[in-house]
Protein backbone atom coordinates (compact mmCIF):
# COMPACT_ATOMS: atom_id res chain seq x y z
CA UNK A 1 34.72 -12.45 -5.56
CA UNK A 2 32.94 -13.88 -7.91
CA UNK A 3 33.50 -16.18 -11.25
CA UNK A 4 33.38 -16.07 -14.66
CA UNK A 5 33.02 -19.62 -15.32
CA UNK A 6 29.83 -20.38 -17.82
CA UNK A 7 27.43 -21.73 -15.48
CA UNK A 8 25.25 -24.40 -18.04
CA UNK A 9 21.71 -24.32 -17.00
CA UNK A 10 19.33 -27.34 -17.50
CA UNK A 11 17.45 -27.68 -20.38
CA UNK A 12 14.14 -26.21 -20.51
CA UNK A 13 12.31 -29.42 -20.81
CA UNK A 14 12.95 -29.11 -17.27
CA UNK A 15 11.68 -26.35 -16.30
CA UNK A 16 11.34 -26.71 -12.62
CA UNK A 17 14.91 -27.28 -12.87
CA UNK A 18 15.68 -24.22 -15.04
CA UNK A 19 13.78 -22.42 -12.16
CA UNK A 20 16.20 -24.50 -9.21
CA UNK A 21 19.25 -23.03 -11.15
CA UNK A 22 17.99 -19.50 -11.19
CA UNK A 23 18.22 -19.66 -7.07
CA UNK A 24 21.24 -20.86 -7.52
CA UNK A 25 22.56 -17.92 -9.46
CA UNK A 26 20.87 -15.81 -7.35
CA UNK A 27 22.67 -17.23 -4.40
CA UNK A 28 26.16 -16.62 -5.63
CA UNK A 29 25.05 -12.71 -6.60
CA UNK A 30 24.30 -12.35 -3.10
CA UNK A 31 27.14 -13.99 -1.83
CA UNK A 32 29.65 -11.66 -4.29
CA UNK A 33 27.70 -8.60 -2.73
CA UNK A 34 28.28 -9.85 0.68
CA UNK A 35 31.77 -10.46 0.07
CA UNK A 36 32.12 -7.16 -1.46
CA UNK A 37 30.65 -5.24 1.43
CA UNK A 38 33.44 -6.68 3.59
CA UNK A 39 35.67 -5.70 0.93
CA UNK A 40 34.82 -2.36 0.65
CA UNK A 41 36.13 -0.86 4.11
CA UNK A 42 39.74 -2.13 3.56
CA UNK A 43 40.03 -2.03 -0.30
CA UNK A 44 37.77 0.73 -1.78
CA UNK A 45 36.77 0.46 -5.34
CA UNK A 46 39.13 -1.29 -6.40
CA UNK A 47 39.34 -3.43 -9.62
CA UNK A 48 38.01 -6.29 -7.77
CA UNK A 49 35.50 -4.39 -6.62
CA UNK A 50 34.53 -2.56 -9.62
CA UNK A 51 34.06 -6.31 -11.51
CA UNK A 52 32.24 -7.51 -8.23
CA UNK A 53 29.65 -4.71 -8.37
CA UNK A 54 29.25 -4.99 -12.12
CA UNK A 55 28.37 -8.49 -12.01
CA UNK A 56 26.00 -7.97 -9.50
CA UNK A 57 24.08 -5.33 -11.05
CA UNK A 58 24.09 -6.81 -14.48
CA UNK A 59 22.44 -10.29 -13.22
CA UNK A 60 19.99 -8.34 -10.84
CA UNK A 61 18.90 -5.73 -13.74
CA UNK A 62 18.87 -8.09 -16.62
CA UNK A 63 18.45 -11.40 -14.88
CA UNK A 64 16.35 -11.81 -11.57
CA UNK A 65 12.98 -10.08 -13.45
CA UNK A 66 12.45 -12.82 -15.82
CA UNK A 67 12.75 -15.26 -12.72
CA UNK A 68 9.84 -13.34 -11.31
CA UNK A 69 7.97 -12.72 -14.50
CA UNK A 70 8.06 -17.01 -14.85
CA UNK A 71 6.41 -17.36 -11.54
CA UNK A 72 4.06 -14.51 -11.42
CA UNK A 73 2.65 -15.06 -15.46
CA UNK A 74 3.15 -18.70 -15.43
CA UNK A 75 3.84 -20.93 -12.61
CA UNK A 76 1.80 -19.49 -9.95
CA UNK A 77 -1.25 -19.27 -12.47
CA UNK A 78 -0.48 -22.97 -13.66
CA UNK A 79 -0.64 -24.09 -9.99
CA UNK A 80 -4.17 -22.49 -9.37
CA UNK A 81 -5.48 -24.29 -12.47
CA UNK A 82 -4.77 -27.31 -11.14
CA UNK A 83 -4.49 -27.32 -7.71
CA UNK A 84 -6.58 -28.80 -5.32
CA UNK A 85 -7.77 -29.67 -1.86
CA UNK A 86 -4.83 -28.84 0.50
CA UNK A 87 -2.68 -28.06 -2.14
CA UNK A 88 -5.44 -25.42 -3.52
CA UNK A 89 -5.54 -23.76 0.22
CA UNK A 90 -1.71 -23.86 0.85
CA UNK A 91 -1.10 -22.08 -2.68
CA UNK A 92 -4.39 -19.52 -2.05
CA UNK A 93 -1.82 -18.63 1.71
CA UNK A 94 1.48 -18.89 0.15
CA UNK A 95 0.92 -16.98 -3.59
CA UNK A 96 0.49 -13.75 -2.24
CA UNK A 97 3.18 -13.63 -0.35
CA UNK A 98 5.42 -14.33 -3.00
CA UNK A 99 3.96 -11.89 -4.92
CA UNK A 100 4.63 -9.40 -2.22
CA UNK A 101 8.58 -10.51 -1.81
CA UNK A 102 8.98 -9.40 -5.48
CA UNK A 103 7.81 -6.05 -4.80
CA UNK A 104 9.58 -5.82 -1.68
CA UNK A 105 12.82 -6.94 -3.15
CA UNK A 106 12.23 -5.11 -6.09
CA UNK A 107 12.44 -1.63 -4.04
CA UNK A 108 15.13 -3.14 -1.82
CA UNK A 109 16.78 -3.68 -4.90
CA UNK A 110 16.16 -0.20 -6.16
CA UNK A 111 17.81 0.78 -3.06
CA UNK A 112 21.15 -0.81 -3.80
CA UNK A 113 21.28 0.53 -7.38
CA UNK A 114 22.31 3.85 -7.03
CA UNK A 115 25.69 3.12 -4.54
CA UNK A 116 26.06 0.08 -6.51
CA UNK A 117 26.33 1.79 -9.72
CA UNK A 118 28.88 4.35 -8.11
CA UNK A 119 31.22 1.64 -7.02
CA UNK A 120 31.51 -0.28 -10.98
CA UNK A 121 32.09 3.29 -12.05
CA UNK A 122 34.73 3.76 -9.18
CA UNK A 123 33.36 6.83 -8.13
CA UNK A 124 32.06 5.73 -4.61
CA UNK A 125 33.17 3.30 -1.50
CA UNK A 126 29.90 3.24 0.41
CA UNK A 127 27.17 -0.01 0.43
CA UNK A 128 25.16 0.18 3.06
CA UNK A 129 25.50 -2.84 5.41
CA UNK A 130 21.86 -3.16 7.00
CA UNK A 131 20.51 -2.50 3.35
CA UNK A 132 22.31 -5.28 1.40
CA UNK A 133 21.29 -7.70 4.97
CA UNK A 134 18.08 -7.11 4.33
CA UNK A 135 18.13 -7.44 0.14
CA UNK A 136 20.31 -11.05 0.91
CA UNK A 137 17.99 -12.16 3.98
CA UNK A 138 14.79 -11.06 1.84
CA UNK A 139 16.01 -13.11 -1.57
CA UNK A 140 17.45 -16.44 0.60
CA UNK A 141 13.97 -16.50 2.68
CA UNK A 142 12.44 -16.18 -0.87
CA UNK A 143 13.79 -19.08 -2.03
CA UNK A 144 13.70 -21.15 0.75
CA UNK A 145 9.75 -20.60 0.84
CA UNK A 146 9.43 -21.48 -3.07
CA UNK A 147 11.78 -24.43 -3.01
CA UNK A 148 10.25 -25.82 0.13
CA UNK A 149 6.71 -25.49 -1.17
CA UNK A 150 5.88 -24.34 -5.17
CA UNK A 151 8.39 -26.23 -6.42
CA UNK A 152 7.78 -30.06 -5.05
CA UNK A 153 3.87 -28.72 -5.72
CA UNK A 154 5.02 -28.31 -9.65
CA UNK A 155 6.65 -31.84 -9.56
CA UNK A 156 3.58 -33.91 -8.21
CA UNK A 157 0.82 -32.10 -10.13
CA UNK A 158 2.43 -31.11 -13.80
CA UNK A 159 2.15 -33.05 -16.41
CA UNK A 160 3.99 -33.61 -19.36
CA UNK A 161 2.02 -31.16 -21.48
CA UNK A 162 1.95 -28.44 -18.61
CA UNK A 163 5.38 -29.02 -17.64
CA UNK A 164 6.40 -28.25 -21.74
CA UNK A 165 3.92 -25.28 -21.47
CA UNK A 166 6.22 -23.82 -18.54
CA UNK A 167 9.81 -24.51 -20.80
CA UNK A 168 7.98 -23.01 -23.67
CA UNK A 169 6.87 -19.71 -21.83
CA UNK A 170 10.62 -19.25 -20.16
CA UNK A 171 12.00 -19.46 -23.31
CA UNK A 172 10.04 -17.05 -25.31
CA UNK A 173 10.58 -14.78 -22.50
CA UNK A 174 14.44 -15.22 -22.50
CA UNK A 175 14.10 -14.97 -26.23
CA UNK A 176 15.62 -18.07 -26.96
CA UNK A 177 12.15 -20.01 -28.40
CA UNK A 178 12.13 -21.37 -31.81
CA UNK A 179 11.10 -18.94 -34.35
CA UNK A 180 7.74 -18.02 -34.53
CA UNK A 181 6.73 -20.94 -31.70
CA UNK A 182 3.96 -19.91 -29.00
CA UNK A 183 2.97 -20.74 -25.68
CA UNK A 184 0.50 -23.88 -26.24
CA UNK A 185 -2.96 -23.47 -23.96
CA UNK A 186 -3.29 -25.46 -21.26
CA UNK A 187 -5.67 -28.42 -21.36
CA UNK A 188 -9.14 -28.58 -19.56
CA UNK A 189 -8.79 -29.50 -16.11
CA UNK A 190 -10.08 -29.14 -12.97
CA UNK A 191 -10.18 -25.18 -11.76
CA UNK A 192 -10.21 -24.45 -15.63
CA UNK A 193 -11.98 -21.38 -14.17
CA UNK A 194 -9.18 -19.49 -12.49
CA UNK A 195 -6.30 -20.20 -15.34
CA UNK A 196 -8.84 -18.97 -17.84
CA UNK A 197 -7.51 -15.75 -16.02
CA UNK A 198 -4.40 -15.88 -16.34
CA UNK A 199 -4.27 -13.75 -19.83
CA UNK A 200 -5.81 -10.66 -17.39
CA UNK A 201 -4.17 -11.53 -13.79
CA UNK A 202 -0.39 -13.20 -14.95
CA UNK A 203 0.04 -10.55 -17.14
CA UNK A 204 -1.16 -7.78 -15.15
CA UNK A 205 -2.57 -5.33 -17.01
CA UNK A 206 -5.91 -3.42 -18.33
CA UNK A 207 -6.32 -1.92 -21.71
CA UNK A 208 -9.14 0.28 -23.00
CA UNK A 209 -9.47 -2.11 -25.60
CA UNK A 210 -10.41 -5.36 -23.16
CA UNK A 211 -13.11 -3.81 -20.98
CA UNK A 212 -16.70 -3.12 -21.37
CA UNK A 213 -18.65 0.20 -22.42
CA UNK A 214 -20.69 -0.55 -19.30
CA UNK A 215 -19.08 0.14 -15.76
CA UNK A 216 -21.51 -2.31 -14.79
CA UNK A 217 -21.04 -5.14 -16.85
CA UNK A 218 -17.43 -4.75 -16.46
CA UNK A 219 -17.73 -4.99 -12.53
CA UNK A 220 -19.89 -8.05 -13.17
CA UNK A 221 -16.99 -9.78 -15.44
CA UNK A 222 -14.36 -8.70 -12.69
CA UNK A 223 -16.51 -9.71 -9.85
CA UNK A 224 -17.53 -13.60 -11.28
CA UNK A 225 -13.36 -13.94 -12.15
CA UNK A 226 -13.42 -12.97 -8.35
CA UNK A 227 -15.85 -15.23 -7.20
CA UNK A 228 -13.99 -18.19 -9.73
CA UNK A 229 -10.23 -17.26 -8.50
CA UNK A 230 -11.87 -17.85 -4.92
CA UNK A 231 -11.00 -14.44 -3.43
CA UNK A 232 -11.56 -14.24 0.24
CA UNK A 233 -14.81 -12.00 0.73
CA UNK A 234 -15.08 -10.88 -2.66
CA UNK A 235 -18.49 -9.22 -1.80
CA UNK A 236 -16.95 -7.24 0.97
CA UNK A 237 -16.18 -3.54 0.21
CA UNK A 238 -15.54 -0.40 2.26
CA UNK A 239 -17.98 2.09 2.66
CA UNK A 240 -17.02 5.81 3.43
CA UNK A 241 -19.51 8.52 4.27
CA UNK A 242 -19.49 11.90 5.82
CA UNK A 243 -20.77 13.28 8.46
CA UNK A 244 -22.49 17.22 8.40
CA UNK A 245 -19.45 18.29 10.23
CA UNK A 246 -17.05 17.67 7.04
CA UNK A 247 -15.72 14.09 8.79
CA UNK A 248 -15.57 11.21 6.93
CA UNK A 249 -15.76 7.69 8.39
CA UNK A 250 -15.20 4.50 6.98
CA UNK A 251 -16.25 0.83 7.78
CA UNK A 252 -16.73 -2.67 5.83
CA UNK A 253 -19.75 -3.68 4.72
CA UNK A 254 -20.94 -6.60 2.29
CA UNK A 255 -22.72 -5.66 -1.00
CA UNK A 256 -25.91 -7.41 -1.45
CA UNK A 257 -26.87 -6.66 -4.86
CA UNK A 258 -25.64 -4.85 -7.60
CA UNK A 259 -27.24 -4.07 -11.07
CA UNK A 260 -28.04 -0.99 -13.41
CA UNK A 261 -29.57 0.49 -10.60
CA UNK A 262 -26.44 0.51 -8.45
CA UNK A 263 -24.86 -0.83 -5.48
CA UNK A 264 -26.71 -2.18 -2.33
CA UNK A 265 -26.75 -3.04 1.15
CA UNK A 266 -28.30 -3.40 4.76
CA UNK A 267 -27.56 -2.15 7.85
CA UNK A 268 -29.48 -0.15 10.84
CA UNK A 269 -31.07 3.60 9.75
CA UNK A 270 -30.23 4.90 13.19
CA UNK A 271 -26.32 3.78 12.68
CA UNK A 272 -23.27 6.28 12.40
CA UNK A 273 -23.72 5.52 8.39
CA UNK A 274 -27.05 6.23 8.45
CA UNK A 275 -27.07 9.47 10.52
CA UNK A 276 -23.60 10.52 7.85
CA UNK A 277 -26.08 9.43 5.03
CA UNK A 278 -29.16 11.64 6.16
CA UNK A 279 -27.03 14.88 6.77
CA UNK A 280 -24.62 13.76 3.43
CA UNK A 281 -26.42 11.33 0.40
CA UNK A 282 -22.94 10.99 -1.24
CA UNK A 283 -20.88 7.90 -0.51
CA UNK A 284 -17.37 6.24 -1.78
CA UNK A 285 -17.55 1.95 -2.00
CA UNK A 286 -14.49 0.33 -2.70
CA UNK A 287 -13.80 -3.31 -3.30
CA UNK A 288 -9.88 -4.65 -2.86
CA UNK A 289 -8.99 -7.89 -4.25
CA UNK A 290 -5.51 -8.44 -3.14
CA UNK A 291 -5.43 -11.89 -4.39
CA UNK A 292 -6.20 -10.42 -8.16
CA UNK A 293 -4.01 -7.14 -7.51
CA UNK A 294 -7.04 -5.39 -8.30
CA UNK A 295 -9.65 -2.76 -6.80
CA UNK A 296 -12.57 -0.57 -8.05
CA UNK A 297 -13.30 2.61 -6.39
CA UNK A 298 -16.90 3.72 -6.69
CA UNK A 299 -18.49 7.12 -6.18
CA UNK A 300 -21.99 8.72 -6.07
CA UNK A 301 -25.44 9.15 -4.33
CA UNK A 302 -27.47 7.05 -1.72
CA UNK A 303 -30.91 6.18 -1.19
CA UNK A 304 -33.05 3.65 0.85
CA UNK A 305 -34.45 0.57 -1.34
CA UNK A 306 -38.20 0.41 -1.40
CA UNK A 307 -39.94 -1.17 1.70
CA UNK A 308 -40.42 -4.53 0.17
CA UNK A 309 -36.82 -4.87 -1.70
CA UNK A 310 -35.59 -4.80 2.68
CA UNK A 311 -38.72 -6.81 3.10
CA UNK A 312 -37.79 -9.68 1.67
CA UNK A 313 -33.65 -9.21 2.22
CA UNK A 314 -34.91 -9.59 5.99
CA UNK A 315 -36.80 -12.68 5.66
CA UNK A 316 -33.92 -14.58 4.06
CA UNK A 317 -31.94 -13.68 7.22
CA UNK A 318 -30.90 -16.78 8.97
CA UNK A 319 -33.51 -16.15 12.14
CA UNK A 320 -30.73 -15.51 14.68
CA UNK A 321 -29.21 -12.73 12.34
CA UNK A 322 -32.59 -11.02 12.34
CA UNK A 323 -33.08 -11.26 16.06
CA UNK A 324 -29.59 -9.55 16.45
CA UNK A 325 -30.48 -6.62 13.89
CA UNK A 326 -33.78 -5.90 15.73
CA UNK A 327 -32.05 -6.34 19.72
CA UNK A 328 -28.95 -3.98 18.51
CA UNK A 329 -29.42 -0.49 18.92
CA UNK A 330 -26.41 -0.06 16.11
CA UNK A 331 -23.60 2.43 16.85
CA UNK A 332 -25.27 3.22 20.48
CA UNK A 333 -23.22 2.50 23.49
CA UNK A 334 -23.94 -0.41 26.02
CA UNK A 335 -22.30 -0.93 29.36
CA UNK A 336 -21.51 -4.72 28.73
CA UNK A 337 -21.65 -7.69 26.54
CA UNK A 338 -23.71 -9.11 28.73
CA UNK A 339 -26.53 -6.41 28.80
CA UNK A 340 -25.96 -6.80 24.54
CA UNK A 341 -26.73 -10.30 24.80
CA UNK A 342 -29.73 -10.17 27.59
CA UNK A 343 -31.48 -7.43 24.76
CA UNK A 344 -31.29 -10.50 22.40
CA UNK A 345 -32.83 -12.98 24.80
CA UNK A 346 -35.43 -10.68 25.32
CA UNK A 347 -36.57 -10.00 21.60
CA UNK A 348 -35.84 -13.98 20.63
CA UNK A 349 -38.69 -14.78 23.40
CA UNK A 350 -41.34 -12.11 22.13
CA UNK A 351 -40.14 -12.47 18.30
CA UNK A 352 -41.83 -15.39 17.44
CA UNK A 353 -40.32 -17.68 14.19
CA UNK A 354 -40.98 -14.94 11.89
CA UNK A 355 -40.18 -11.39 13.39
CA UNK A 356 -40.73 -8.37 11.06
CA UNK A 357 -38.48 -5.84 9.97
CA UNK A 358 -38.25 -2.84 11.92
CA UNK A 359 -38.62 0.29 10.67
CA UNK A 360 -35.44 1.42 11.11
CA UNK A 361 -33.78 -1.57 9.45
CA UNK A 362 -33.24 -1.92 5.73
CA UNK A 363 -31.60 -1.20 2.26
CA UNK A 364 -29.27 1.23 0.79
CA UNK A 365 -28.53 1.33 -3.03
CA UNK A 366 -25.50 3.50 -3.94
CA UNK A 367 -26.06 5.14 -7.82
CA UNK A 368 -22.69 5.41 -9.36
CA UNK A 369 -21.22 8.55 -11.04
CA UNK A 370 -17.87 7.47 -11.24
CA UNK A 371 -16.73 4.12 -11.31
CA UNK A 372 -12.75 3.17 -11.42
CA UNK A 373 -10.72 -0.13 -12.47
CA UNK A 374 -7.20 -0.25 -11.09
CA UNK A 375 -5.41 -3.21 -12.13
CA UNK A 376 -1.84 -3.26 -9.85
CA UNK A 377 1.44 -3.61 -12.29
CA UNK A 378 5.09 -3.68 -11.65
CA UNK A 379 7.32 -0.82 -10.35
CA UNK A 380 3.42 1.20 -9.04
CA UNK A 381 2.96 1.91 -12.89
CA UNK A 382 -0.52 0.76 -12.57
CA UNK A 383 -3.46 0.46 -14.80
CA UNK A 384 -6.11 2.82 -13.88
CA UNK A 385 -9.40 3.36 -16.37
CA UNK A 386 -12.36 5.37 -14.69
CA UNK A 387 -16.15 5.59 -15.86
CA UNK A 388 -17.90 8.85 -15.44
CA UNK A 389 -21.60 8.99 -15.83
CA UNK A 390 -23.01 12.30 -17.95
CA UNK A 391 -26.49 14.23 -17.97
CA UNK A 392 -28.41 11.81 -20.40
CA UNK A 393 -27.00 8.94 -18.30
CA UNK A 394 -24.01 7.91 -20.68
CA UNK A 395 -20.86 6.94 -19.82
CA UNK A 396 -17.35 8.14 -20.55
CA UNK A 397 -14.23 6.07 -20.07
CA UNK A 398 -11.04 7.16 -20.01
CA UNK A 399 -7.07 6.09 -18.74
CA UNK A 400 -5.63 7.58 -15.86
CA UNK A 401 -2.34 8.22 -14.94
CA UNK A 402 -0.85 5.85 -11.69
């Protein structure tokens, strides 16, 4: 069901092709295991069968990781540094979705082990059939995307230098690199700013020893390398509250500043946050970067910003935006859109070019207490380090456990 024949891959001065080959392997591991679970029915574990499922799980456990390791630390972060124009916005739709197939197939994977292991052992019969359909359909769709796209992508916009940069970082991984050689850094070039973060995001971690004393100034470093790797709505973050019944509700809204002083934003005083808010100062924000694999959960009290901090938010309001916050009666009920938009007409022909805030329309400043920095990893095994303010206004950082 499978051979035995040395299969000569290309040499890592092509690393594209290295990366081809891979596939290729791939494709005749799923091909043995879909030959084997037509096998299985009429044969058992037989010898053929035990060598079949041995073969399998060795390339799949010792294998297929580095494949994924070279796109997630290196290609994919290669391709953002230099990227651009269509090519940028294809990669910013395509890269997290193969980041997702390698956790998907990891855990389909994960699922196969177990009855896979049983039949090289010859102590079981049974593969699933709609669970090695899915692991085969998954890996062959995961190809097809990469070869059809990242691949040809790699060929027209690598040069020379990167394209040795890629060989050299496969084959210290595969442990096969000259002695004591390293992984050259990649010249200047345009989008310098998003491979510069390729140390924190390729390799996918957070240590105690990389991040600030300062909660804050470490969300300010996190949030510019969001801004830079051109997350989409990096300044949006959820916003939980609770109500004086004990129910919390959540909602999105966009953080307009954030310093020492905390986190802020601007909605309507009379909305369903700011009635939770009056009966319940304590909020939860949390910002998710899926591009980055990364999120910060932050926790503490709320207050209104001083009168003239939501003064002048509310004159740099495009006019039309302040129009709408003064005609909506936020959170109330309204019988139609049309009624909704007939309240605007009204206020934009009494408002004049330069309405004034309303009362109940303004700023609120979340003051953290506890401030947390999850960095996603492989296998859930996250990184998790949390800030906790004390009494004198310190802070304490410490690792949590995933």
């Amino acid at each position: 069901m499978s051979s035995l024949l040395h299969d000569a891959a290309p040499d890592f001065t092509q690393p594209i092709a290295v990366l081809k080959h891979c596939h290729g392997r791939i494709r005749k591991q799923l091909a043995t295991l879909e030959k084997l679970l037509e096998h299985l029915p009429q044969h058992g574990a037989d010898e053929q069968a035990r060598q079949a499922a041995s073969a399998v799980l060795r390339y799949f456990d010792k294998a297929a990781h580095l494949h994924h390791d070279d796109e997630e630390q290196d290609l994919i972060p290669m391709l953002r540094a230099t990227a651009q124009g269509d090519d940028a916005a294809i990669l910013q739709a395509l890269a997290p979705t193969i980041l997702q197939d390698h956790k998907d197939m990891d855990a389909l994977w994960q699922d196969l082990h177990e009855q896979l292991t049983a039949i090289a052992e010859g102590t079981g019969t049974v593969l699933p059939d709609s669970q090695v359909r899915r692991f085969v359909a998954s890996y062959s769709s995961h190809m097809e995307r990469e070869e059809s796209t990242m691949a040809p992508m790699a060929m027209r916009l690598f040069s020379p230098e990167q394209m040795a940069q890629l060989g050299q970082a496969m084959q210290l991984r595969r442990g096969i690199a000259a002695p004591g050689a390293t992984v050259p850094p990649l010249a200047p070039a345009v989008g310098q700013a998003v491979a510069d973060l390729r140390k924190d995001y390729g390799q996918a971690s957070l240590d105690e020893a990389d991040v600030s004393d300062d909660p804050i100034a470490q969300f300010t470093a996190w949030f510019e390398q969001a801004l830079k790797a051109e997350v989409n709505e990096p300044n949006a973050m959820s916003l939980s509250t609770v109500a004086a019944s004990g129910r919390p509700s959540s909602r999105i809204v966009l953080v307009k500043q954030f310093d020492a002083r905390g986190f802020s934003w601007y909605t309507n005083y009379d909305s369903k946050k700011g009635a939770d808010l009056r009966d319940n100062s304590y909020a939860a924000l949390l910002f998710f970067w899926s591009e980055l694999e990364r999120q910060v959960r932050i926790e503490g009290h709320v207050e209104r910003t001083a009168p003239d901090e939501s003064d002048r938010y509310f004159r740099s309001r495009p006019l039309k935006s302040r129009l709408s916050a003064i005609a909506s009666h936020q959170s109330a009920p309204i019988d139609s859109r049309a009624q909704l938009e007939q309240n605007y007409d009204v206020v934009a022909q009494g408002a004049g070019e330069d309405p004034a805030r309303p009362d109940n329309w303004g700023g609120y400043r979340l003051i953290p207490d506890r401030i947390e920095f999850w960095q996603g990893r492989r296998s859930r095994f996250h990184d998790r380090i949390v800030y906790e303010r004390q009494e004198d206004g310190s802070w304490t950082r410490q690792r949590l456990q995933p």
